[in-house]
Protein backbone atom coordinates (compact mmCIF):
# COMPACT_ATOMS: atom_id res chain seq x y z
CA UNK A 1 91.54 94.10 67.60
CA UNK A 2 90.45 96.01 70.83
CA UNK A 3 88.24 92.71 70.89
CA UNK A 4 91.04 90.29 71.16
CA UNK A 5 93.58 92.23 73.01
CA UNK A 6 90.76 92.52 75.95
CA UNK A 7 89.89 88.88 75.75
CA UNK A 8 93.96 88.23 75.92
CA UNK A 9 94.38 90.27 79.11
CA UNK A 10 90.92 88.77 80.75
CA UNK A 11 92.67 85.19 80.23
CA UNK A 12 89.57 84.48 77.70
CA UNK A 13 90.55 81.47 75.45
CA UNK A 14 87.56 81.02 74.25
CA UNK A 15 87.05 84.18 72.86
CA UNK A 16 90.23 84.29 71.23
CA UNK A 17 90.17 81.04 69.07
CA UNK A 18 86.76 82.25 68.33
CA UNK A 19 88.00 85.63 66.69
CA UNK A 20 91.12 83.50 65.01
CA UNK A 21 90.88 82.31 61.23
CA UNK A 22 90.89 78.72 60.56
CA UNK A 23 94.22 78.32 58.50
CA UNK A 24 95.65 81.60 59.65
CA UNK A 25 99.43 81.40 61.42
CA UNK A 26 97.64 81.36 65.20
CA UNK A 27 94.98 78.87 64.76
CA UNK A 28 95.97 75.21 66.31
CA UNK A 29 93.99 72.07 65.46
CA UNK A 30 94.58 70.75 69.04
CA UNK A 31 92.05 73.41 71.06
CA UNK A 32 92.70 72.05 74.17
CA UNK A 33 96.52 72.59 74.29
CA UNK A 34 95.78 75.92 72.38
CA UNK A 35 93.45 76.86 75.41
CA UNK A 36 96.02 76.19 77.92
CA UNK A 37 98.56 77.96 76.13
CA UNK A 38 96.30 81.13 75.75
CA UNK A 39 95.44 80.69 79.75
CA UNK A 40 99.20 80.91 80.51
CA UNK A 41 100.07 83.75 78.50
CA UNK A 42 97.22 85.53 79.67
CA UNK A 43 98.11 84.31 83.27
CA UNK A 44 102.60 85.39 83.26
CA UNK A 45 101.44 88.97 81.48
CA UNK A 46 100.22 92.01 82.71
CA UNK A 47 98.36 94.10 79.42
CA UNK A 48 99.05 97.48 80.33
CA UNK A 49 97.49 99.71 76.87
CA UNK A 50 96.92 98.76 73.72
CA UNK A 51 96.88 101.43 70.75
CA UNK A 52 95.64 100.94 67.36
CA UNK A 53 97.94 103.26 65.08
CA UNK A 54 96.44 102.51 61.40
CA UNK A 55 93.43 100.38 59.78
CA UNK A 56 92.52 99.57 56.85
CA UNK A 57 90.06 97.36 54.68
CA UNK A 58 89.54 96.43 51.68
CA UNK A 59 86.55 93.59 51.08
CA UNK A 60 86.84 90.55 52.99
CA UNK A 61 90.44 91.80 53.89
CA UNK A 62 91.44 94.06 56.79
CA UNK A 63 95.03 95.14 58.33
CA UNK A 64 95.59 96.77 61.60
CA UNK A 65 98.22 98.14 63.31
CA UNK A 66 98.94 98.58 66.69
CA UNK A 67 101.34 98.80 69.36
CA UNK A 68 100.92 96.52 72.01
CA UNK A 69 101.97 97.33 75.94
CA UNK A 70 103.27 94.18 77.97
CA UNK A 71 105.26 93.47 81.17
CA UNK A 72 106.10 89.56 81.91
CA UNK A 73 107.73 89.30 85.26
CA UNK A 74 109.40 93.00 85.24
CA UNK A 75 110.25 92.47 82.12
CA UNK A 76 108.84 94.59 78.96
CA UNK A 77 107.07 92.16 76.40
CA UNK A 78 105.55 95.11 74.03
CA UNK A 79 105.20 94.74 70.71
CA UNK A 80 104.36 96.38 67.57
CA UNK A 81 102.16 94.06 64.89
CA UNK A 82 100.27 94.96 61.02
CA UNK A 83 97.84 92.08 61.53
CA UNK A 84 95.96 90.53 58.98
CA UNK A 85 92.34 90.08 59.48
CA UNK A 86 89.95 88.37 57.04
CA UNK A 87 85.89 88.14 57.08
CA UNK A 88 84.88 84.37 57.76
CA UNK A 89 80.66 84.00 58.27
CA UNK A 90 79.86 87.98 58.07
CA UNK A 91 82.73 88.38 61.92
CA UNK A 92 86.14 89.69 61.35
CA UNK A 93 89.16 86.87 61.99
CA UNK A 94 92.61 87.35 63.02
CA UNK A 95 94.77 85.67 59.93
CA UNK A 96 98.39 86.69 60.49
CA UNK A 97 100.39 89.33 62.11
CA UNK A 98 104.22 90.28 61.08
CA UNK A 99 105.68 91.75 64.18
CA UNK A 100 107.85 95.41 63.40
């Protein structure tokens, strides 16, 4: 998670689709217009903390939540999120994420 949120604020596509589970709710067959969207949401926000507040796993499976600090243009974009994270190839995957 501390992974992702890092690669999010660095503006680190790559990285990101990487870490993100084929099938899961983020993943998007067309990687180039994924990229660019990752590059401007990376580019309008300024990650200001991220804190992990519970984890757990259980096999393949893994949820964490945290609470994540944003500001977009003055404007607070934080969020709290229990993602879903599953094990593809032996690396941990970002699945799904329900927003609290």
């Amino acid at each position: 998670m501390r992974a992702r949120y890092s690669a999010f604020a660095q503006g680190l596509a790559a990285f990101v689709m990487e870490t993100t589970a084929p099938g899961g709710d983020a993943f998007e067959a067309d990687a180039a217009a994924w990229q660019r969207s990752i590059e401007a949401f990376s580019a309008q926000t300024r990650f200001v903390g991220l804190a992990v507040l519970a984890v757990s796993e259980a096999g393949p499976e893994a949820q964490v939540e945290f609470r994540a600090t944003l500001d977009q243009g003055g404007h607070d974009a934080s969020f709290t999120e229990r993602s879903r994270f599953v094990r593809v190839g032996g690396r941990w995957r970002y699945h799904s994420g329900t927003i609290r």
